[in-house]
PDB file of N, CA and C in Angstrom:
ATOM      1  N   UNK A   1      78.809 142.278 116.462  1.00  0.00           N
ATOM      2  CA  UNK A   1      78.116 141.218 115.789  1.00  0.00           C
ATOM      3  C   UNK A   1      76.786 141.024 116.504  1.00  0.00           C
ATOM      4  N   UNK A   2      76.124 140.873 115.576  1.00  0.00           N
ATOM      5  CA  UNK A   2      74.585 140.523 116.151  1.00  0.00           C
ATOM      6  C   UNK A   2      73.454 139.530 115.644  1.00  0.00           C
ATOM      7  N   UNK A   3      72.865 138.760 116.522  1.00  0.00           N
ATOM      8  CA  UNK A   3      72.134 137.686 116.348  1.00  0.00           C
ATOM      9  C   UNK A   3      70.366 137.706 116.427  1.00  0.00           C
ATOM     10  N   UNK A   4      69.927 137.570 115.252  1.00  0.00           N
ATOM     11  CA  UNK A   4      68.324 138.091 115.247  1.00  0.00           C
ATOM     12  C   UNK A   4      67.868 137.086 115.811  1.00  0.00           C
ATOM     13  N   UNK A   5      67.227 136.168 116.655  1.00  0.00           N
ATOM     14  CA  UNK A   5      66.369 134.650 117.102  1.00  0.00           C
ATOM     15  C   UNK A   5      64.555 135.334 117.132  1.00  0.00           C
ATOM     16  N   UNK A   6      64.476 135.024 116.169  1.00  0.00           N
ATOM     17  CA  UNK A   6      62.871 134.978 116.059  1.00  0.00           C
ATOM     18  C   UNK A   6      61.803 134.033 117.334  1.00  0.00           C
ATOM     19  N   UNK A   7      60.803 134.669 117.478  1.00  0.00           N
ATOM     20  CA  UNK A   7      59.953 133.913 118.291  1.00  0.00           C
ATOM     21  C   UNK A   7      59.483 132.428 117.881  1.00  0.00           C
ATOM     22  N   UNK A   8      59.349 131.487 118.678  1.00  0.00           N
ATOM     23  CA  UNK A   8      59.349 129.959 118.717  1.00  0.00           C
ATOM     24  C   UNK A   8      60.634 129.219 118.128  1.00  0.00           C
ATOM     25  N   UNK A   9      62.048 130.070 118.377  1.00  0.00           N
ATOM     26  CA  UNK A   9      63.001 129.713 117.197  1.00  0.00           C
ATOM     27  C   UNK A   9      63.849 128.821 118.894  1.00  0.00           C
ATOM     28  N   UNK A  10      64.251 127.687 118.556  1.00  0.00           N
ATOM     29  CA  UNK A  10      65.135 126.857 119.915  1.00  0.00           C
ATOM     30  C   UNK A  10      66.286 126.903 119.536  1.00  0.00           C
ATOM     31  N   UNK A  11      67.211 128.058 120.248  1.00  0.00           N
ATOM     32  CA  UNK A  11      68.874 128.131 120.089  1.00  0.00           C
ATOM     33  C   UNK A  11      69.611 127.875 121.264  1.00  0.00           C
ATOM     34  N   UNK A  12      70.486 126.755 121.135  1.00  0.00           N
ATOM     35  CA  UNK A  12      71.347 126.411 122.088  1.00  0.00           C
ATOM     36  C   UNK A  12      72.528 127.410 122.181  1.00  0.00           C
ATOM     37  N   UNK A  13      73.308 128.398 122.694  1.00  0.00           N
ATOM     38  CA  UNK A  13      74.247 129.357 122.547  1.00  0.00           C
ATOM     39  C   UNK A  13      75.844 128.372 123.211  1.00  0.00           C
ATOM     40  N   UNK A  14      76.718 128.346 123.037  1.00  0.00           N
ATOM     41  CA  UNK A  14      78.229 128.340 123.129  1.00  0.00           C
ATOM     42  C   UNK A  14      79.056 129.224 123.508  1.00  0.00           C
ATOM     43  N   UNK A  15      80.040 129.481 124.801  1.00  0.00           N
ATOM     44  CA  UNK A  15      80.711 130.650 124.389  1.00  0.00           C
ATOM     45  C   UNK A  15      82.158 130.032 125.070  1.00  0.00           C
ATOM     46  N   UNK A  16      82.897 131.013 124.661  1.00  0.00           N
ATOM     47  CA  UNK A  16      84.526 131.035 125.319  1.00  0.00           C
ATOM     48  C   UNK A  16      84.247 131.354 126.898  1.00  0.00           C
ATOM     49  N   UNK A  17      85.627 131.423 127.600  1.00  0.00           N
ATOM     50  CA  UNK A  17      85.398 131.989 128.906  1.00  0.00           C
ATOM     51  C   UNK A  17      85.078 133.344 129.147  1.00  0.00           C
ATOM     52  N   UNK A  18      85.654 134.103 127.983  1.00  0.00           N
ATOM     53  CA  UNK A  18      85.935 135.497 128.072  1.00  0.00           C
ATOM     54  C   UNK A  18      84.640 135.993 127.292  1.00  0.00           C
ATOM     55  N   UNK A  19      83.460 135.601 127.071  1.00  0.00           N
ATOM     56  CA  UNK A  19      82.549 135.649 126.050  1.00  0.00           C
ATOM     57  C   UNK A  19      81.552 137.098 127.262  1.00  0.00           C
ATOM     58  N   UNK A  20      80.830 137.784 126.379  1.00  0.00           N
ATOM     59  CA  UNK A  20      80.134 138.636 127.087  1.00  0.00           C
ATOM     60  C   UNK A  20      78.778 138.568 126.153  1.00  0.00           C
ATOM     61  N   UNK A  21      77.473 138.746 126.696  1.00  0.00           N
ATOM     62  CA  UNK A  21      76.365 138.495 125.530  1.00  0.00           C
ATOM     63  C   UNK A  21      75.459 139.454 126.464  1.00  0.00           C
ATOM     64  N   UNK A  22      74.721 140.029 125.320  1.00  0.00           N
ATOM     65  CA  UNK A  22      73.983 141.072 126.082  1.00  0.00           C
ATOM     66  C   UNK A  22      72.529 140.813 125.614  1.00  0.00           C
ATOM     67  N   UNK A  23      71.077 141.365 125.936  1.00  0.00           N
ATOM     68  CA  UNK A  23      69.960 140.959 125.397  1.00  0.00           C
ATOM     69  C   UNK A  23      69.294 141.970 124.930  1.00  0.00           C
ATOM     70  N   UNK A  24      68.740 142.283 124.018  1.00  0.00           N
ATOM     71  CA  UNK A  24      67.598 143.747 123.763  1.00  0.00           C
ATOM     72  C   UNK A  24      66.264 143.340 123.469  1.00  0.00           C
ATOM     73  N   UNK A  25      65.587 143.509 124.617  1.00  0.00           N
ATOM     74  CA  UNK A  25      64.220 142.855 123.897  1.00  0.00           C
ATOM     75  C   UNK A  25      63.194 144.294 124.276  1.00  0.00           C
ATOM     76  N   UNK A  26      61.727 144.202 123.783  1.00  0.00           N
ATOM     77  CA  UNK A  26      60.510 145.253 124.199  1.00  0.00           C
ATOM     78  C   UNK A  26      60.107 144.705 125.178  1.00  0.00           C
ATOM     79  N   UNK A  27      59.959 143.527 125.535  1.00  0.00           N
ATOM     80  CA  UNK A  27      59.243 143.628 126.545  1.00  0.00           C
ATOM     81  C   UNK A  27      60.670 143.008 127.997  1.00  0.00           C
ATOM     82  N   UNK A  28      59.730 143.572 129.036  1.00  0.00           N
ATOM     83  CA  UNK A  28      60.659 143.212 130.392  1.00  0.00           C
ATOM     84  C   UNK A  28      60.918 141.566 130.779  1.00  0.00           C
ATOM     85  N   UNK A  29      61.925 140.991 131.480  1.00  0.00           N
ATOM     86  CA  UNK A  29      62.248 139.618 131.316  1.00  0.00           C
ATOM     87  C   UNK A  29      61.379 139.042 132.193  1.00  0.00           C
ATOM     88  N   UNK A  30      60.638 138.034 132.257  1.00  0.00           N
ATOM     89  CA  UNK A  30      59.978 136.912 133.172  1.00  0.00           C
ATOM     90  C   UNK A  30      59.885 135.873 132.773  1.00  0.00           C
ATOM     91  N   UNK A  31      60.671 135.219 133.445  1.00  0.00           N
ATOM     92  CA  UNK A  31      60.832 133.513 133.731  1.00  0.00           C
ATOM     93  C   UNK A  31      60.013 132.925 133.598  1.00  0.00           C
ATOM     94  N   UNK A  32      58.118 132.784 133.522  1.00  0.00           N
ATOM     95  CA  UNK A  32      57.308 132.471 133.328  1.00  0.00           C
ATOM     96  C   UNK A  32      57.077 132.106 131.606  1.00  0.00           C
ATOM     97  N   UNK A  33      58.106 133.158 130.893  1.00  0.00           N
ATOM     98  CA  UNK A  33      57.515 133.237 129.949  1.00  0.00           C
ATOM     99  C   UNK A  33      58.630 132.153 128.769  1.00  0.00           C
ATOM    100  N   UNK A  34      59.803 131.892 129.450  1.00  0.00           N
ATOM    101  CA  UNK A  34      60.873 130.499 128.560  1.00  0.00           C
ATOM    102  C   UNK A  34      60.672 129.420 129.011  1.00  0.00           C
ATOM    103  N   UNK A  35      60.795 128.651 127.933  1.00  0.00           N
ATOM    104  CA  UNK A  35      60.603 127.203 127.778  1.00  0.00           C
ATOM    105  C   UNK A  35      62.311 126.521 128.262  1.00  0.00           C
ATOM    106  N   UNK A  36      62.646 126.039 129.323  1.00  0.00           N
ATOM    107  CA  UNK A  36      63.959 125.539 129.461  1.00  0.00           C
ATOM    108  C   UNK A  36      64.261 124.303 129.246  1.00  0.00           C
ATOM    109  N   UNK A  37      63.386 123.268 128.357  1.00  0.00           N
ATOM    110  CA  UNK A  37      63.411 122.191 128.114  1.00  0.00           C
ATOM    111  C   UNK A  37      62.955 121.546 126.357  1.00  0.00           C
ATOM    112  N   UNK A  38      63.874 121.284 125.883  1.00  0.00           N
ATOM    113  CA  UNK A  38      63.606 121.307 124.499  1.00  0.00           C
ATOM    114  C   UNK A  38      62.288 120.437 123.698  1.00  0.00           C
ATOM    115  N   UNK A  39      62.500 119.209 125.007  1.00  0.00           N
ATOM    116  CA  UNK A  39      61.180 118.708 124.361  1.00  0.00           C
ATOM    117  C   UNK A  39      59.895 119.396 124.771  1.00  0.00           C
ATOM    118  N   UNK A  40      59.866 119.356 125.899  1.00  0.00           N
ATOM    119  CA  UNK A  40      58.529 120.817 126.234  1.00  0.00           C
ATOM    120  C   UNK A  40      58.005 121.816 125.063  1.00  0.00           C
ATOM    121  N   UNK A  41      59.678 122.583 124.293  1.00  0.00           N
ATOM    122  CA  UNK A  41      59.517 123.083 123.368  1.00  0.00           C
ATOM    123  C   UNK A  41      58.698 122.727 122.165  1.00  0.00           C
ATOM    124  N   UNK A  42      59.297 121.564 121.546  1.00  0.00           N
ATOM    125  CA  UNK A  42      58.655 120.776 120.547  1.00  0.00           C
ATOM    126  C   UNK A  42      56.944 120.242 120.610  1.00  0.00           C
ATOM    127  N   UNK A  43      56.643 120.047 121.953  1.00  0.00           N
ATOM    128  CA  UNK A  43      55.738 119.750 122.330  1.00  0.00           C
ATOM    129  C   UNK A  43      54.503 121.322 121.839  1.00  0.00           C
ATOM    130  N   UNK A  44      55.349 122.407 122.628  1.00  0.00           N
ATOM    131  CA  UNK A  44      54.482 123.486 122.498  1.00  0.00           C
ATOM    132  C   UNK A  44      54.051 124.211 121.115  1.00  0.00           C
ATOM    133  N   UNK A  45      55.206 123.524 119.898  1.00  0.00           N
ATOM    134  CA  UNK A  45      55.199 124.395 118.970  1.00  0.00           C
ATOM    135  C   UNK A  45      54.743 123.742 117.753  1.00  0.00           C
ATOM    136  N   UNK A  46      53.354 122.255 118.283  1.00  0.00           N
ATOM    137  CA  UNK A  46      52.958 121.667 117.097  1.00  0.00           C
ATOM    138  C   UNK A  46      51.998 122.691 116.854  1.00  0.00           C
TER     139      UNK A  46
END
């Protein structure tokens, strides 16, 4: 099963204990670049 999340899209995820989630993206991961706060979010995406 697979989950498309488009850019500027804010998804909260859920899982079981036994849950495994993997990521495929183009570009390489940096922390610089997520928003970890939802209103921040809202803020950024008038």
């Amino acid at each position: 099963m697979g989950l498309y999340i488009p850019k500027m899209c804010w998804r909260e995820m859920q899982y079981t204990h036994n849950a495994v989630q993997i990521c495929m993206a183009s570009l390489a991961y940096a922390e610089d670049d997520y928003i970890r706060d939802y209103q921040e979010f809202k803020n950024k995406s008038l």
